[in-house]
Protein backbone atom coordinates (compact mmCIF):
# COMPACT_ATOMS: atom_id res chain seq x y z
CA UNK A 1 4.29 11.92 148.22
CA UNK A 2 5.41 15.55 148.04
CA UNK A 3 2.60 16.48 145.32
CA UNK A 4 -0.06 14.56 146.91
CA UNK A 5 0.10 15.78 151.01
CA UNK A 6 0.46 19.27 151.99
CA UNK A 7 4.44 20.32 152.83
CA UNK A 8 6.55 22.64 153.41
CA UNK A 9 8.98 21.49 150.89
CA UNK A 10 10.02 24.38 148.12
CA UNK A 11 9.74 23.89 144.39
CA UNK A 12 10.28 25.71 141.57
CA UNK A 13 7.97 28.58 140.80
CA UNK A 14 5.06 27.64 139.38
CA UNK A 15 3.51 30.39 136.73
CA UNK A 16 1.34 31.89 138.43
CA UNK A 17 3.87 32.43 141.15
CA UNK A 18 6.24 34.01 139.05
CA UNK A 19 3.37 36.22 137.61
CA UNK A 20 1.94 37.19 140.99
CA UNK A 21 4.98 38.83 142.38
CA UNK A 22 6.21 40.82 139.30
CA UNK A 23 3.41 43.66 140.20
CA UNK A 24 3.40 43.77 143.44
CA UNK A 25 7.23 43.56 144.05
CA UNK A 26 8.21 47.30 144.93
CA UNK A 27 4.99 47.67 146.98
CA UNK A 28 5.30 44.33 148.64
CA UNK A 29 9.15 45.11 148.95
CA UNK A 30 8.54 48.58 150.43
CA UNK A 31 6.07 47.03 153.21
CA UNK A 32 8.22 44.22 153.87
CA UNK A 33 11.52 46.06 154.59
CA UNK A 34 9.98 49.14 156.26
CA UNK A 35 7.98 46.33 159.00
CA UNK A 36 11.75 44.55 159.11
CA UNK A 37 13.32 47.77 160.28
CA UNK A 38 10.89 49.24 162.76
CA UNK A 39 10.44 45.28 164.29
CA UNK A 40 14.82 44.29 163.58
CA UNK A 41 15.00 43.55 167.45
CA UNK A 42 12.06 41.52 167.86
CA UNK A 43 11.98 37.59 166.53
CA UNK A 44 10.09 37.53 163.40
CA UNK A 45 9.22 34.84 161.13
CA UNK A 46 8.88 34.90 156.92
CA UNK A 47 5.02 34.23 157.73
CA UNK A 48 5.28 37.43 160.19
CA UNK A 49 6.62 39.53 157.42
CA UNK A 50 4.20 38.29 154.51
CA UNK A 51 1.30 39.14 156.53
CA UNK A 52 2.97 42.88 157.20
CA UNK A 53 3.19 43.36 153.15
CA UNK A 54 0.27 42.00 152.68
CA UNK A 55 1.42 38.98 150.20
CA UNK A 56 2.08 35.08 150.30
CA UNK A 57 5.01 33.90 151.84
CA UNK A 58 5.94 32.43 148.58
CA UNK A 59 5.42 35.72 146.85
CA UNK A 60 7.19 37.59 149.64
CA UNK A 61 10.42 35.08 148.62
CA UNK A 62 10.30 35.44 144.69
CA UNK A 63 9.86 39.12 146.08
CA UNK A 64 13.10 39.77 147.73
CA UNK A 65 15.08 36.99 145.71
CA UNK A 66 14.39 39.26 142.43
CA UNK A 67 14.99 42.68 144.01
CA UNK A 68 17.24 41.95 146.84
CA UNK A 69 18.98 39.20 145.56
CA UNK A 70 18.45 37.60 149.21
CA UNK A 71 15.79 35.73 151.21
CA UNK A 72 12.97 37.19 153.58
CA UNK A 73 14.95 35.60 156.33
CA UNK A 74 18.37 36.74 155.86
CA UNK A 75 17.31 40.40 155.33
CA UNK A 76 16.47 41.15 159.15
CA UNK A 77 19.25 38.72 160.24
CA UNK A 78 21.41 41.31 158.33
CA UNK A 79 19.37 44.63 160.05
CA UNK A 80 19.89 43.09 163.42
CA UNK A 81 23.85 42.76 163.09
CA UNK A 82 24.14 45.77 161.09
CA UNK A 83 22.22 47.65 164.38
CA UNK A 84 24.39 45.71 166.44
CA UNK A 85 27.23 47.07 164.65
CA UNK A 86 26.25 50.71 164.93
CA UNK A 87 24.95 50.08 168.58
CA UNK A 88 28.63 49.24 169.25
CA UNK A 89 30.47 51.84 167.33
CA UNK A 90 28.27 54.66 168.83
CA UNK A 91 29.20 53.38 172.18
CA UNK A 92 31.35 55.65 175.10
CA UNK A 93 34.21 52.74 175.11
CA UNK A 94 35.70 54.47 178.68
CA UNK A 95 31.98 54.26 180.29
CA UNK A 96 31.66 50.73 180.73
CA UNK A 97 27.88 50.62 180.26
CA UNK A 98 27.99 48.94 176.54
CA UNK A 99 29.34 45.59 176.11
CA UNK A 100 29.49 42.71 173.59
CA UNK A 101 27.46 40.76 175.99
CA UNK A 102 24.83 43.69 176.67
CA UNK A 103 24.66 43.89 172.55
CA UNK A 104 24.15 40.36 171.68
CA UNK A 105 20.74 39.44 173.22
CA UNK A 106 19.83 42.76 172.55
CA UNK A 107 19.73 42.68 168.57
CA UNK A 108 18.79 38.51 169.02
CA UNK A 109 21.73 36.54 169.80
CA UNK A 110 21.40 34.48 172.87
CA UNK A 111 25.12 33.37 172.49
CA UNK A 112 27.38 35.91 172.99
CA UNK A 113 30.54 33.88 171.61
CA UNK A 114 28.30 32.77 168.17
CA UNK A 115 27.03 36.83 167.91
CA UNK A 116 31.04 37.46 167.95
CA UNK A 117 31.98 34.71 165.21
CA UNK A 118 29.01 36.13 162.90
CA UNK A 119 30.03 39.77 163.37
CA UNK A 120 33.48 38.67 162.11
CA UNK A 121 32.24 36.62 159.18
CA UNK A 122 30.24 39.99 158.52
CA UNK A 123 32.38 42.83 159.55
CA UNK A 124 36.01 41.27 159.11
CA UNK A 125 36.62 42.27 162.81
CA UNK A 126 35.59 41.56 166.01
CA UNK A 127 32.79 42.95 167.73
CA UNK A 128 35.31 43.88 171.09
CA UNK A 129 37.36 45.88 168.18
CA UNK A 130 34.66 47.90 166.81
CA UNK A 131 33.35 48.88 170.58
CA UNK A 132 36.89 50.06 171.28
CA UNK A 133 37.35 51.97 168.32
């Protein structure tokens, strides 16, 4: 049933996929991450970012899985906690106006306690220890 109806469901790369992204991977990388960066805070999709670079989303994934050795998806996840992360180590600890809470939602986390347990997995610390520092 998977061949014979339209899905969503990802295979192997055909030939012509593998072919297709070989030239166009710095190009289509170089579009891709520089649209990431100036758009980390907003909530953008893989189709979002293939249409920025201009390529297919399945071109887009061969894309970064060759160069970056990492998906379309988890490169702005990582942009948005690594902005987090300088957000909060930039941040006047004795002024009160920066918190974890104020951070979280700002770089995409709607929970504040699940921003904190991925900055750990990420950082090795907790987001409270970097603001402090």
């Amino acid at each position: 049933m998977l061949s014979a109806f339209p899905n969503t469901w990802i295979t192997e790369p055909r030939h012509y996929d593998r072919t297709a992204a070989t030239p166009a991977t710095p190009a289509t990388l170089a579009r891709a991450v520089a649209f990431i960066d100036a758009d980390a805070d907003l909530d953008i999709s893989a189709t979002d970012i293939a249409r920025a670079a201009p390529v297919t989303v399945r071109v887009l994934q061969l894309a970064f899985r060759r160069r970056l050795d990492t998906t379309p998806m988890a490169y702005p996840r990582r942009a948005r906690m690594d902005r987090a992360d300088a957000q909060l180590f930039a941040a006047n600890p004795g002024d009160g106006t920066t918190t974890v809470t104020d951070v979280a939602p700002r770089w995409g986390h709607v929970s504040p306690s699940r921003f904190c347990a991925r900055y750990r997995d990420t950082f090795g610390q907790a987001p409270s220890d970097t603001l402090r520092s």
